[in-house]
Protein backbone atom coordinates (compact mmCIF):
# COMPACT_ATOMS: atom_id res chain seq x y z
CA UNK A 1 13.23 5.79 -13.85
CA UNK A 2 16.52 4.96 -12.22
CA UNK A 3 17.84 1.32 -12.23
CA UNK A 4 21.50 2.16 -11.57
CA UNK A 5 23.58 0.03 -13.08
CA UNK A 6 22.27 -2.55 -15.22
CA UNK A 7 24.68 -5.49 -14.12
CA UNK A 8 24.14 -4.56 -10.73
CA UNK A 9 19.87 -4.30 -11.19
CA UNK A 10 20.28 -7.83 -13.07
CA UNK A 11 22.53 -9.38 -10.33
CA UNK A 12 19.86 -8.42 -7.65
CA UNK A 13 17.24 -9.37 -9.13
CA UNK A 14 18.81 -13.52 -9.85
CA UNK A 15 20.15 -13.33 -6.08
CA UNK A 16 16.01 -13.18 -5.22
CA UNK A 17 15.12 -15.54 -7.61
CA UNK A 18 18.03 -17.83 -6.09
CA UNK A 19 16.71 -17.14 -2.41
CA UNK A 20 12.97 -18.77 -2.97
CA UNK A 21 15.24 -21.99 -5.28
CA UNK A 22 17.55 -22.55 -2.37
CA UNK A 23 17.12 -24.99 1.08
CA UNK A 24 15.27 -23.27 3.78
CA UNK A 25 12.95 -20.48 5.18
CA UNK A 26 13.81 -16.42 4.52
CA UNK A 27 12.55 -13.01 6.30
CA UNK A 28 11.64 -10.70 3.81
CA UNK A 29 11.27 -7.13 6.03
CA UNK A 30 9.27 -4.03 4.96
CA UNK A 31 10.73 -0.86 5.17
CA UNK A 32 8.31 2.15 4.46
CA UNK A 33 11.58 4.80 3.42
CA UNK A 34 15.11 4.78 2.72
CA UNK A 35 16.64 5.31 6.13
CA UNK A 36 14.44 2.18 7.82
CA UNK A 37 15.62 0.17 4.89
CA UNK A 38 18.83 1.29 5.61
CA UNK A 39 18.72 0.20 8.92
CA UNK A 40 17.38 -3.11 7.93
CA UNK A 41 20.07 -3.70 5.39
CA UNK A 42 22.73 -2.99 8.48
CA UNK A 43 21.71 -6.07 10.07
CA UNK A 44 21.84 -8.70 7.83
CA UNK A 45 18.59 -9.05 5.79
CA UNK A 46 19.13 -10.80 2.13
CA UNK A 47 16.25 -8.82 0.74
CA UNK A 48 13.43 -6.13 1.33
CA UNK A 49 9.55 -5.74 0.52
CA UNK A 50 7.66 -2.45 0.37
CA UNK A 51 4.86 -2.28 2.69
CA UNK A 52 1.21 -0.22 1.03
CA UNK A 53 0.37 -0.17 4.91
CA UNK A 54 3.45 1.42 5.96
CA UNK A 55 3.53 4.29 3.25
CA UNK A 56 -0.20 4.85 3.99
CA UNK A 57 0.50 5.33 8.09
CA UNK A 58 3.31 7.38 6.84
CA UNK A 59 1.98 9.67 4.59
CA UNK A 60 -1.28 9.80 7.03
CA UNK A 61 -3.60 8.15 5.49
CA UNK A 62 -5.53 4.38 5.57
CA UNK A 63 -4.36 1.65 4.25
CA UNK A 64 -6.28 -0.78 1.71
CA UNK A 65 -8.75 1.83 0.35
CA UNK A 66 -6.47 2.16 -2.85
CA UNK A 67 -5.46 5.83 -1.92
CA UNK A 68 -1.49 6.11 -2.77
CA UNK A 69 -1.43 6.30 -6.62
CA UNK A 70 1.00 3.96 -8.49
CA UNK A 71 3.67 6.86 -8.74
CA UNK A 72 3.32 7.56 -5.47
CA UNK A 73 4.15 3.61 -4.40
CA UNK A 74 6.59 3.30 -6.94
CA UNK A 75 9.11 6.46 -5.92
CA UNK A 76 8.31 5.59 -2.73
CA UNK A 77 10.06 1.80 -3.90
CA UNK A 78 12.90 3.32 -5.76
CA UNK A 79 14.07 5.43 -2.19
CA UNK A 80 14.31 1.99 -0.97
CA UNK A 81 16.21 0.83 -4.26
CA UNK A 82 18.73 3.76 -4.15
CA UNK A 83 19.00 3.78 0.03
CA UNK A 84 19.96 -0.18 -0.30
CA UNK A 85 21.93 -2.71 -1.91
CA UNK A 86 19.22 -5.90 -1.66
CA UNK A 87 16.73 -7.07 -4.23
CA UNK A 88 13.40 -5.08 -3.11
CA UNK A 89 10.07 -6.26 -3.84
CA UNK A 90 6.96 -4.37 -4.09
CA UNK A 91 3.90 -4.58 -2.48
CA UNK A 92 1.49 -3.28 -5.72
CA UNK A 93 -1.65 -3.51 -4.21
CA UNK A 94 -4.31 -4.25 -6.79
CA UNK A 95 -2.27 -3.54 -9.60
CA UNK A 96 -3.59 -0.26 -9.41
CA UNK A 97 -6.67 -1.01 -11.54
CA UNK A 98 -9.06 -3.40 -11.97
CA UNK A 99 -8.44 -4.43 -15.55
CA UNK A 100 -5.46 -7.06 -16.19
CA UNK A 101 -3.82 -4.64 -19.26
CA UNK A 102 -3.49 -2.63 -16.30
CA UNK A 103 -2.00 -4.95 -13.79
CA UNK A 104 0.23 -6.03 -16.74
CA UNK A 105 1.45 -1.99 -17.39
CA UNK A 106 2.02 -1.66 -13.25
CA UNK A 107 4.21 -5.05 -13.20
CA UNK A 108 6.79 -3.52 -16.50
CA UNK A 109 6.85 -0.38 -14.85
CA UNK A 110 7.56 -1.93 -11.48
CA UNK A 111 10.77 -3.50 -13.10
CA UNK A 112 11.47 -0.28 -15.04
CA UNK A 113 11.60 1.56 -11.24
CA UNK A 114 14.67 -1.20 -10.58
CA UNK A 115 12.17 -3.43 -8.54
CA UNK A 116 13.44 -7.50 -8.37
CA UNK A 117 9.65 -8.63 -7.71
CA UNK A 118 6.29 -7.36 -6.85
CA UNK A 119 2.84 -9.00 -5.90
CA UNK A 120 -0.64 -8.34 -7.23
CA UNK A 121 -3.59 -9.07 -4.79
CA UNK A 122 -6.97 -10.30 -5.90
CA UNK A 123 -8.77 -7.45 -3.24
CA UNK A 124 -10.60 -4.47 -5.09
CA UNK A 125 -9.92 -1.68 -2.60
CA UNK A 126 -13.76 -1.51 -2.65
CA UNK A 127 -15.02 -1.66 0.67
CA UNK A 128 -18.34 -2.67 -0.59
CA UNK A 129 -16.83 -5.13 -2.86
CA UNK A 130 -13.79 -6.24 -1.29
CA UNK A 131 -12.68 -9.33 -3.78
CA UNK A 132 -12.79 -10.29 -7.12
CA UNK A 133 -14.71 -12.57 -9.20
CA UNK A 134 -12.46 -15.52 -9.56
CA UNK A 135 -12.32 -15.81 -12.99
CA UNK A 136 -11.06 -12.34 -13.33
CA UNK A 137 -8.19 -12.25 -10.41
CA UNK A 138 -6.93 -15.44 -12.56
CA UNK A 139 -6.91 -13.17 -15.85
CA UNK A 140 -5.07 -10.04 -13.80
CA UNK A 141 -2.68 -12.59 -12.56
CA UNK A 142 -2.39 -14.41 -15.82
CA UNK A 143 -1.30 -11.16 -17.57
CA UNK A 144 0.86 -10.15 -14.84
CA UNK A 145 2.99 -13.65 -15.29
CA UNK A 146 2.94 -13.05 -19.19
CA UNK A 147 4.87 -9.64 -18.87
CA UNK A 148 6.95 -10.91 -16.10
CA UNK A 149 7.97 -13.42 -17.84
CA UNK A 150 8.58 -11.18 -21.24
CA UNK A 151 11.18 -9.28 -19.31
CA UNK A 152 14.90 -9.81 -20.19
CA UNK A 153 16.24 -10.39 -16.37
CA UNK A 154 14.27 -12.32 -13.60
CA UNK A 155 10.71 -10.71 -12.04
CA UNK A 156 10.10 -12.82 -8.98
CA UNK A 157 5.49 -12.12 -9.23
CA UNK A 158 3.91 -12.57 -6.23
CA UNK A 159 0.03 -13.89 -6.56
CA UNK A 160 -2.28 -12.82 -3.41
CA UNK A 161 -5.42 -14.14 -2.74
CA UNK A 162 -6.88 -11.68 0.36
CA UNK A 163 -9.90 -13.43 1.77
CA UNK A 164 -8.93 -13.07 5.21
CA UNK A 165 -8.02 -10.16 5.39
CA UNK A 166 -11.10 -9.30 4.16
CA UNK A 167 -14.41 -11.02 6.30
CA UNK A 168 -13.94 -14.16 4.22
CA UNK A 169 -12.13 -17.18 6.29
CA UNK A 170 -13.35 -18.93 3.85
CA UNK A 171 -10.09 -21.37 3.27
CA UNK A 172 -11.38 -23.48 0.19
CA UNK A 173 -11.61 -20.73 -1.71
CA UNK A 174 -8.46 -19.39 -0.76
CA UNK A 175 -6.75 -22.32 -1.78
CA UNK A 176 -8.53 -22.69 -5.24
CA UNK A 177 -7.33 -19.32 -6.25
CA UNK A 178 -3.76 -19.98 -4.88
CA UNK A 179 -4.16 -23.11 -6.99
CA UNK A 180 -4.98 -20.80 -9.83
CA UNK A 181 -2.52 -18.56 -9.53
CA UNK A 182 0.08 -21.27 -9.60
CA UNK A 183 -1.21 -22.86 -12.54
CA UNK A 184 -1.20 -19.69 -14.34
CA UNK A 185 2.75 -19.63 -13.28
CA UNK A 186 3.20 -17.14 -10.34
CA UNK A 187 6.62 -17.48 -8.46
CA UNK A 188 5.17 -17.23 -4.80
CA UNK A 189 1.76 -17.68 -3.11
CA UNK A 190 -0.03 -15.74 -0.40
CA UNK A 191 -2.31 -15.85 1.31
CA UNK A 192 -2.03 -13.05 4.15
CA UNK A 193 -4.20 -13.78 7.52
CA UNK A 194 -3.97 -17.11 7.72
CA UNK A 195 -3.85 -17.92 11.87
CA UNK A 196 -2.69 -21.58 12.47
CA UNK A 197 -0.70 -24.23 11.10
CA UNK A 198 -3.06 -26.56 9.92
CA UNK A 199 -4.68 -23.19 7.79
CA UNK A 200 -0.68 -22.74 6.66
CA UNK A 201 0.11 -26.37 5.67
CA UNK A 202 -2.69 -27.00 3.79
CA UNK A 203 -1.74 -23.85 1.52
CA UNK A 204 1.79 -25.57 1.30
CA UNK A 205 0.47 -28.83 0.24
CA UNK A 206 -1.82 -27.49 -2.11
CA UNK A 207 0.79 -25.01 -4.02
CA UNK A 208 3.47 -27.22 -3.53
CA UNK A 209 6.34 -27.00 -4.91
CA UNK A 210 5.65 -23.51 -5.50
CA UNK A 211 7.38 -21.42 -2.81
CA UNK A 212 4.54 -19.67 0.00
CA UNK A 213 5.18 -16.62 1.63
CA UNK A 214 3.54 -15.78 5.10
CA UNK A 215 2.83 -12.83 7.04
CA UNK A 216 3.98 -12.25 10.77
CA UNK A 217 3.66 -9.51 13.09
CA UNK A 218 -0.06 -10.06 13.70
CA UNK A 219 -0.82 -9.75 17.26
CA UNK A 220 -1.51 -12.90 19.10
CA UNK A 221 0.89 -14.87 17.28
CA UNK A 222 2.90 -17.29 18.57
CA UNK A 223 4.63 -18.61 14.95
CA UNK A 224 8.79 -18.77 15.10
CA UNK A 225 10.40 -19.06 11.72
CA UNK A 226 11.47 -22.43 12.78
CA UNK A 227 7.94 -23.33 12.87
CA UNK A 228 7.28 -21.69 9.84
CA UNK A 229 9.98 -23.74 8.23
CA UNK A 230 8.82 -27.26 9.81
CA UNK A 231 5.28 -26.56 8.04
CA UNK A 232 7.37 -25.96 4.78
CA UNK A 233 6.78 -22.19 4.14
CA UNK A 234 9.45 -20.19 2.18
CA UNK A 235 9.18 -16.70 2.74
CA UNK A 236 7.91 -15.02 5.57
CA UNK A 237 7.34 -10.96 5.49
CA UNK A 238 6.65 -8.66 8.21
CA UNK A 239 3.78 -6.02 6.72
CA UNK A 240 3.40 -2.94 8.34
CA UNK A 241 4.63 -4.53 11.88
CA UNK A 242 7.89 -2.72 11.94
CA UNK A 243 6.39 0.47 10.78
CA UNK A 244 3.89 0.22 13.62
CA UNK A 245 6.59 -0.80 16.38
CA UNK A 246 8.48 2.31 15.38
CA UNK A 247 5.01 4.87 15.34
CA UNK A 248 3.88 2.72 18.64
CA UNK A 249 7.24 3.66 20.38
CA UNK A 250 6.79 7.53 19.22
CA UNK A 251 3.46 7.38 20.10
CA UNK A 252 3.90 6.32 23.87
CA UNK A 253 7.36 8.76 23.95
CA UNK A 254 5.25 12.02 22.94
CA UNK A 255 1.68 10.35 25.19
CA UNK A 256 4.59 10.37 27.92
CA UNK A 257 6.07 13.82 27.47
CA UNK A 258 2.69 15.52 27.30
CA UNK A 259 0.88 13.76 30.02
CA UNK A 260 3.69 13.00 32.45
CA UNK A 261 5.80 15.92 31.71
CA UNK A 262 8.94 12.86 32.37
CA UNK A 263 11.30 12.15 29.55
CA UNK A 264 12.32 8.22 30.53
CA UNK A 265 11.59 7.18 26.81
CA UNK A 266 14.82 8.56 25.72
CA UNK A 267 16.24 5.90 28.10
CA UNK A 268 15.43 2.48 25.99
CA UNK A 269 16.54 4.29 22.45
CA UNK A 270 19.69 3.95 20.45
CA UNK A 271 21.61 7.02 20.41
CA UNK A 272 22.08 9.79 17.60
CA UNK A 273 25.55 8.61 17.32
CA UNK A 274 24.31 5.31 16.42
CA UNK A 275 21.84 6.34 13.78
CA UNK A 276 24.18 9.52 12.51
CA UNK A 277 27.10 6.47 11.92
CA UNK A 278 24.68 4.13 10.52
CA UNK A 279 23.41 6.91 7.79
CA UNK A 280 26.97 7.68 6.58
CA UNK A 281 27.38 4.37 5.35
């Protein structure tokens, strides 16, 4: 465990509380190490998010089939703590079990690692089973809030209800857990896939005032945040978008070199310089 100093872990995590109390929409980014979080940090963002699908890709392996353990997510969260000086929140999958004592354990260890928030999704990285009785995400999200709220400095908890990501566009539903999760005192709602604005504002209205977080970088989308912001969403994170822009770019550089034999990728990037200056910072 390594929280640096406390003042400093406290300050961080009030500053994210603050952002989701004040006027107006934020961009939450997801890194997937230190040095694109450092990078992030360079140009302005308030705060950062871990991203399971990012780690997965980067470590080689799928995301959403509960393969990175919870020690592996949560060292690969405190690079981003040390590499950065923003809040960072944590994508914790499931809570890493499917028992709430469990999701409970992975939220006070989550703000042992330094973390400022972290959400818990109601998907069972079962493939066969993807989601959750209902009565059951409540209690994981119930316990969740009660050691979040136990903790002696803010723990911003994220609730997640993944229908649509999951086969299930099944928006009433969606919104009755959201509504669940809210009554059971969550900070912020999500709902990740949702694909228009009439889909987005009816999660607003039906959470409200609780803040709502949204996911971009889905292709096909044609959201700005000032949309976003007109519908009345809070937050709006990126996922493994970034991650992917940066593997898609590598991907067509070496598909270039190898069936081409030409080398005019090198033309569009930023230069070693650049990225050697940024990294001494």
């Amino acid at each position: 465990m390594n929280t640096g100093d406390n003042h400093s872990f406290k300050t961080k995590a009030e500053a994210f509380k603050k952002l989701h109390q004040r006027e107006g929409i934020f961009v939450i980014p997801n890194p997937w190490d230190a040095g694109s979080a450092k990078i992030l940090e360079s140009l302005g963002y308030k705060a950062l998010a871990t991203t399971s699908g990012g780690l997965a890709f980067s470590l080689g392996l799928p995301d959403g089939l509960s393969l990175i353990s919870r020690e592996d997510s949560l060292k690969n969260a405190q690079s981003i703590i040390n590499a950065t000086g923003l809040p960072v929140s944590a994508d914790l999958e499931n809570g890493y079990g499917d028992d709430p004592a469990t999701c409970a354990e992975t939220i006070l260890l989550a703000a042992k690692a330094g973390l400022a928030g972290g959400s818990i999704e109601d998907a069972t990285g079962d493939p066969a089973n993807p989601i959750y009785p209902f009565e059951l995400a409540v209690e994981r999200i119930k316990a969740s809030v009660q050691v979040a709220q136990s903790l002696p400095h803010p723990f911003t908890l994220t609730a997640r209800a993944e229908n649509f990501l999951y086969g299930r566009p099944d928006l009433k539903n969606t919104i009755k857990r959201l509504e669940a999760f809210a009554d059971a005192d969550a900070d912020v709602l999500f709902a990740p896939g949702l694909k228009t604005p009439e889909e987005i504002e009816a999660v607003v209205k039906a959470v409200a005032p609780r803040p709502v977080n949204v996911i971009m970088g889905i292709s096909g989308s044609n959201f700005t945040v000032d949309m976003l912001a007109k519908i009345g969403v809070k937050r709006v994170s990126i996922g493994s978008s970034f991650m992917r822009a940066a593997y898609g770019a590598f991907f067509n550089a070496a598909e270039e070199v190898l069936r081409k034999g030409t080398f005019t990728y090198v033309n569009g990037v930023k230069s070693y310089a650049d990225f050697n200056n940024l990294f001494k910072n």
